[in-house]
Protein backbone atom coordinates (compact mmCIF):
# COMPACT_ATOMS: atom_id res chain seq x y z
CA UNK A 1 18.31 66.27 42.33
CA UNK A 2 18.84 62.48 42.01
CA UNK A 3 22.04 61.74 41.06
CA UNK A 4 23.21 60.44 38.10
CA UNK A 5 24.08 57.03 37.11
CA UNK A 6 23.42 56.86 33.68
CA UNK A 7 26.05 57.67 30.66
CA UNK A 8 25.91 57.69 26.68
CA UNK A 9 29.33 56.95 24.64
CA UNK A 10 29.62 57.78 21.49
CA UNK A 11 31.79 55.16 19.31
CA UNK A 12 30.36 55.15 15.73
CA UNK A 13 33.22 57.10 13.87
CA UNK A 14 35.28 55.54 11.91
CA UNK A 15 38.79 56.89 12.59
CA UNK A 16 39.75 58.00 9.48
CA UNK A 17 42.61 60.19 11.13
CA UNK A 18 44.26 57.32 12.79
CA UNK A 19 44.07 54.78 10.46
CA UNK A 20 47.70 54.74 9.86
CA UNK A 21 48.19 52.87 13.03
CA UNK A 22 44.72 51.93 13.83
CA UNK A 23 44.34 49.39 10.30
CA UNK A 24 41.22 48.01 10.10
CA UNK A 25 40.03 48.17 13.84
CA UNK A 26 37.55 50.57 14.99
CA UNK A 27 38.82 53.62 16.72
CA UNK A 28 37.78 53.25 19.87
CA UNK A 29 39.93 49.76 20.15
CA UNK A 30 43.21 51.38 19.79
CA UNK A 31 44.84 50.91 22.72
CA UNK A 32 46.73 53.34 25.07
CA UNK A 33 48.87 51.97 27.26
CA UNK A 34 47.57 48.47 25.98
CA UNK A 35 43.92 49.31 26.74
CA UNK A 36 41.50 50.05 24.09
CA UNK A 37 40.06 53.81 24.16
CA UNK A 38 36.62 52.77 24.66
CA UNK A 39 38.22 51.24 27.80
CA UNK A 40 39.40 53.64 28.96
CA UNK A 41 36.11 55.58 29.00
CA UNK A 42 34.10 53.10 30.46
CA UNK A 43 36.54 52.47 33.25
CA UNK A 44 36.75 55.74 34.36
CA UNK A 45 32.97 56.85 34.11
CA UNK A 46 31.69 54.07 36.27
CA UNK A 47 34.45 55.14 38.78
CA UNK A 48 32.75 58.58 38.82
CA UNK A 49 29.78 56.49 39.79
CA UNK A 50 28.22 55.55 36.37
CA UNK A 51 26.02 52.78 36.38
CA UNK A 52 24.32 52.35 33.19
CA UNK A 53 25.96 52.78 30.02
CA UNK A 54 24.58 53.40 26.20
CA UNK A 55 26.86 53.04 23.39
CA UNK A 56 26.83 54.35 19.98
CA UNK A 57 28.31 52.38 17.73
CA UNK A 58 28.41 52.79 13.24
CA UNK A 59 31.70 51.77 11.53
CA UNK A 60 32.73 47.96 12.25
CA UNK A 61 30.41 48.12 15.45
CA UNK A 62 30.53 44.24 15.25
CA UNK A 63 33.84 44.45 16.06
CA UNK A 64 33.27 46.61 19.32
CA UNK A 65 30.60 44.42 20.33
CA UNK A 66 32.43 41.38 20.15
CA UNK A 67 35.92 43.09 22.23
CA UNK A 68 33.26 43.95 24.77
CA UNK A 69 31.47 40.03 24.77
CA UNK A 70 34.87 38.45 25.38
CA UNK A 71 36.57 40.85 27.69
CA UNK A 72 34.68 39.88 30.79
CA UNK A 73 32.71 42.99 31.58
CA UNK A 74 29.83 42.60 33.28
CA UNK A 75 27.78 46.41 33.32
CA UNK A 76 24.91 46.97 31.76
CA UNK A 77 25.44 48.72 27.99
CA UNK A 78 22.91 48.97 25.79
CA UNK A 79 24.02 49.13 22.44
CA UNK A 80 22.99 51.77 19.84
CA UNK A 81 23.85 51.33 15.79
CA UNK A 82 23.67 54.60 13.72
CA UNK A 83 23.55 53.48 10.06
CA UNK A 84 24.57 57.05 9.47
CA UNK A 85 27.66 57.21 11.56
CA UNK A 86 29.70 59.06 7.97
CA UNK A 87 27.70 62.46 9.20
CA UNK A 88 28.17 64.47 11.58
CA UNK A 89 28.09 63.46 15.49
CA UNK A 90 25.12 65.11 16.38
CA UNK A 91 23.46 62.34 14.45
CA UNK A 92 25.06 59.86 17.27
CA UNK A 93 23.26 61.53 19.92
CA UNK A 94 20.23 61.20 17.92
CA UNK A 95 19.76 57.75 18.10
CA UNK A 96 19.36 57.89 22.18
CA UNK A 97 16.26 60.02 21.91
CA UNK A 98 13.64 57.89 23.37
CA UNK A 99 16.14 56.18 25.69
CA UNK A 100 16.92 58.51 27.88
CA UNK A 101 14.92 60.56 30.25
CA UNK A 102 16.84 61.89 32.44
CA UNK A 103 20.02 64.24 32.48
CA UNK A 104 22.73 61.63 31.34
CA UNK A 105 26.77 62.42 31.02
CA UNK A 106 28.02 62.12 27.42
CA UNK A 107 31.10 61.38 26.38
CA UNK A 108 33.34 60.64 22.95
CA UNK A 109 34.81 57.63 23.36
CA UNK A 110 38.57 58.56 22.13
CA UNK A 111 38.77 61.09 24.95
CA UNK A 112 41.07 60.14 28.04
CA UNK A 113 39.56 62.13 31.19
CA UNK A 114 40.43 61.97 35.12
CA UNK A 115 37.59 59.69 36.94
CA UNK A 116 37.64 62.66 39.27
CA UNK A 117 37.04 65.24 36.67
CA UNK A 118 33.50 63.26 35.44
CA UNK A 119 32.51 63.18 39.36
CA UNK A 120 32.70 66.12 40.09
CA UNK A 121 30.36 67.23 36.82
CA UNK A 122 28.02 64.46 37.75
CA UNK A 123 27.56 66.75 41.06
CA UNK A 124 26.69 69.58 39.41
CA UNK A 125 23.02 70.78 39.30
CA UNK A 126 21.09 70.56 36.05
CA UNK A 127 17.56 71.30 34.81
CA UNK A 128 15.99 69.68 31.87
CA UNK A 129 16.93 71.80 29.14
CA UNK A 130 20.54 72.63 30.22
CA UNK A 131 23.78 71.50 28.86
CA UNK A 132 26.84 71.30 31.24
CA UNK A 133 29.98 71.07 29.03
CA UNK A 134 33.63 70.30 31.14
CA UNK A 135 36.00 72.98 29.52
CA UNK A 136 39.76 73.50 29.73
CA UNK A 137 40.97 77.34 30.56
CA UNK A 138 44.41 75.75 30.00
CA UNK A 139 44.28 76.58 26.41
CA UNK A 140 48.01 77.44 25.82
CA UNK A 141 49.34 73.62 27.40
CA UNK A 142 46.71 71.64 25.12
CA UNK A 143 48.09 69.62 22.58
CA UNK A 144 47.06 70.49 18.50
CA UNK A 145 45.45 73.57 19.64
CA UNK A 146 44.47 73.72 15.94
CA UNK A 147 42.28 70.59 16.25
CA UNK A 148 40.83 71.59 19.33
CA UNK A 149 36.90 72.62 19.34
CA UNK A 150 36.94 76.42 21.20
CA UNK A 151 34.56 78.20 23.55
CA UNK A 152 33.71 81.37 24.04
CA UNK A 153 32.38 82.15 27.54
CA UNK A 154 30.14 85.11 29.13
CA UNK A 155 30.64 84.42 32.88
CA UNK A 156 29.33 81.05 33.48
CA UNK A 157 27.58 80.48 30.16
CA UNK A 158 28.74 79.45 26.99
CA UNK A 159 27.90 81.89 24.25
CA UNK A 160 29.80 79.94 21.30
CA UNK A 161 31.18 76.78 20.07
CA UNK A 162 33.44 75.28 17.12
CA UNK A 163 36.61 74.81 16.06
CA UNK A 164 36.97 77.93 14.00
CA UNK A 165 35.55 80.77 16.39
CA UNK A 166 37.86 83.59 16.40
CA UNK A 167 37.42 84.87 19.90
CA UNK A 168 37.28 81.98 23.04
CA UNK A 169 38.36 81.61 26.59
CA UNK A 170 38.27 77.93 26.78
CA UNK A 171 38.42 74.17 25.26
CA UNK A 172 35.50 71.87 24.93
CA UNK A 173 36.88 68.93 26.58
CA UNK A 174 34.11 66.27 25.68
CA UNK A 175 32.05 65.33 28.71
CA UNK A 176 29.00 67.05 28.48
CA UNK A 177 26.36 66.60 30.95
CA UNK A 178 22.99 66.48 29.34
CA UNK A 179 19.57 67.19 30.01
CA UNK A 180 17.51 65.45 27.54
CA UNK A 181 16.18 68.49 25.82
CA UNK A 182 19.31 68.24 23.74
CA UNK A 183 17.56 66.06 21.84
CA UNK A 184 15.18 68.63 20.72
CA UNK A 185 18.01 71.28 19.85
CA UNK A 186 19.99 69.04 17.64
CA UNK A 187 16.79 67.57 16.06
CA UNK A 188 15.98 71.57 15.50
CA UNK A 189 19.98 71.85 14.06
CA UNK A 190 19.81 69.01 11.47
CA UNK A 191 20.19 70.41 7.60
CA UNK A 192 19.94 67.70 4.99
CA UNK A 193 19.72 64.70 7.86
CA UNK A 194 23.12 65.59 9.81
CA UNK A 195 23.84 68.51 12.46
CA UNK A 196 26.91 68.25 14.81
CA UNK A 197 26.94 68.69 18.50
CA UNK A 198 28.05 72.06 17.95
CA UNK A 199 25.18 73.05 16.16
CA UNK A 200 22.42 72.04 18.91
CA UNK A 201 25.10 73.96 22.20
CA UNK A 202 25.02 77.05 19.65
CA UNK A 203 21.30 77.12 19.57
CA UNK A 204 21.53 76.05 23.48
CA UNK A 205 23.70 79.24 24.03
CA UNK A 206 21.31 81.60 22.13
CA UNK A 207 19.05 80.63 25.08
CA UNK A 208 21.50 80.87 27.76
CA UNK A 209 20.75 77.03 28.40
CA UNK A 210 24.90 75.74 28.10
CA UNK A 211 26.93 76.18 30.87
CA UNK A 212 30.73 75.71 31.34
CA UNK A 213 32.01 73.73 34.02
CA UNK A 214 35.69 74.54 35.06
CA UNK A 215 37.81 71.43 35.63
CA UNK A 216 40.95 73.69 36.73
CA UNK A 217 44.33 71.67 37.19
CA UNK A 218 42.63 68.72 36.20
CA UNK A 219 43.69 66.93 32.80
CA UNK A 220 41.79 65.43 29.44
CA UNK A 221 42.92 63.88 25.82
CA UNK A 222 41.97 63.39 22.88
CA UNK A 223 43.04 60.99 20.57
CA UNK A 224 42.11 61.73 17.09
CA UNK A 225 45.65 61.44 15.06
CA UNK A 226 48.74 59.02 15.24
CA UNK A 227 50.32 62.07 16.66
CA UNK A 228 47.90 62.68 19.43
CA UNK A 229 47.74 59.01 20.22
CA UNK A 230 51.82 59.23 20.86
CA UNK A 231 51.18 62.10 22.90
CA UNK A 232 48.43 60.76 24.80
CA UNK A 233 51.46 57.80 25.53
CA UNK A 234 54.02 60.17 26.65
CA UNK A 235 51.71 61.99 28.98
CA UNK A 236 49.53 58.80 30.16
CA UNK A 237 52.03 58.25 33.54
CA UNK A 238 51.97 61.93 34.51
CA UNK A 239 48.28 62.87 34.29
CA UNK A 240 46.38 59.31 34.32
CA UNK A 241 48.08 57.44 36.29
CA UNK A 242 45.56 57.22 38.88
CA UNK A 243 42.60 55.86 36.36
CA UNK A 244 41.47 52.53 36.28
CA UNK A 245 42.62 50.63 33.97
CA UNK A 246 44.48 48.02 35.48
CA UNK A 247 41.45 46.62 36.88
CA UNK A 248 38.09 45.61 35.54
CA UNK A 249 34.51 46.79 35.89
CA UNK A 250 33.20 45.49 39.65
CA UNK A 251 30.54 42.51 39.60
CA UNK A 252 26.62 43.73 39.36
């Protein structure tokens, strides 16, 4: 399998949760640590050897695009507007059908990961209408366990997905890598225009076509709520202190 260089973001939400702190600045520009989520996320994915980005952007996307103009980056990001960014996120994923071809990682872009976490599920093996998601067995030392989106597994598959199942073994973490079939599933899920991620894995895992991907010791965040963003402070040193966000994308 070739690998896999190529990554979608989605930052369309508009961060109604955190916009206590956040004021009138998109979500993924808060900063942790100083550094702006989205950051963060793009950092980290092209040091698990992403090469490509796409970026969904909705709610004051002008703003995002202008951060990333004058910060110096020089990757290639293609940039995505959803017009519908109020419904569900499913509907963010939708607007990459017809871009991508290929099995792509996806990611949320107010989720902190380890670089070495994302490489190792870019090495996994995929077919083209799987879905890899990165889940946490850790479930008793996450943070707002409430919050948290749950998964039930049956050996190596995922069965079921949300944030209300009663019976799960693990945490959807947010990197999901994608075949592009997914765009068929959550084009199947949409009711009234909107469908969430959850509702294409579910009709993925009716198929036996979503797979969990164990990332063990390793550690992920995400920041959603002024609480989980001072959380996501207290714990930055101890769990992500090797990520890259002192230094800046490399030269292309």
């Amino acid at each position: 399998m070739a690998a896999i260089k190529q990554c979608l973001i989605l930052a369309a939400g508009n961060g109604r949760r955190i916009a206590t702190v956040s004021g009138n600045d998109p979500k993924p520009l808060v900063p942790v640590r100083g550094t702006p989520l989205l950051e963060h996320a793009l950092l980290s994915a092209q040091q698990a050897g992403i090469e490509k980005f796409f970026v969904v952007v909705g709610y004051r996307g002008d703003a995002i695009r202008r951060w990333f103009d004058s910060s110096g980056f020089e990757v290639p990001v293609t940039w995505i507007e959803n017009v519908h960014y109020q419904r569900d996120n499913g509907v963010s994923v939708l607007q990459a059908k017809g871009l991508l071809h290929d099995p792509f990682l996806l990611l949320m872009s107010d989720h902190l990961f380890e670089s070495q976490t994302a490489e190792r599920l870019l090495h996994r093996s995929i077919s083209h209408d799987e879905v890899i998601l990165a889940v946490d067995r850790k479930i008793h030392t996450v943070f707002d366990l409430e919050d948290a989106t749950k998964v039930r597994l049956d050996g190596e598959h995922i069965v079921d997905i949300g944030k209300a199942i009663a019976s799960y073994d693990a945490l959807d973490t947010g990197m999901f890598l994608c075949g592009p079939a997914i765009f068929e599933k959550l084009e199947s899920a949409k009711v009234n225009g909107s469908c969430s991620l959850s509702d294409g894995m579910r009709k993925l895992a009716r198929q036996r076509r979503f797979r969990a991907f164990d990332i063990g010791t390793a550690h992920w965040q995400d920041v959603d709520t002024p609480e989980t963003l001072a959380y996501a402070e207290s714990i930055f040193d101890k769990y992500f202190r090797n990520n890259p966000v002192s230094g800046r994308f490399a030269r292309v």
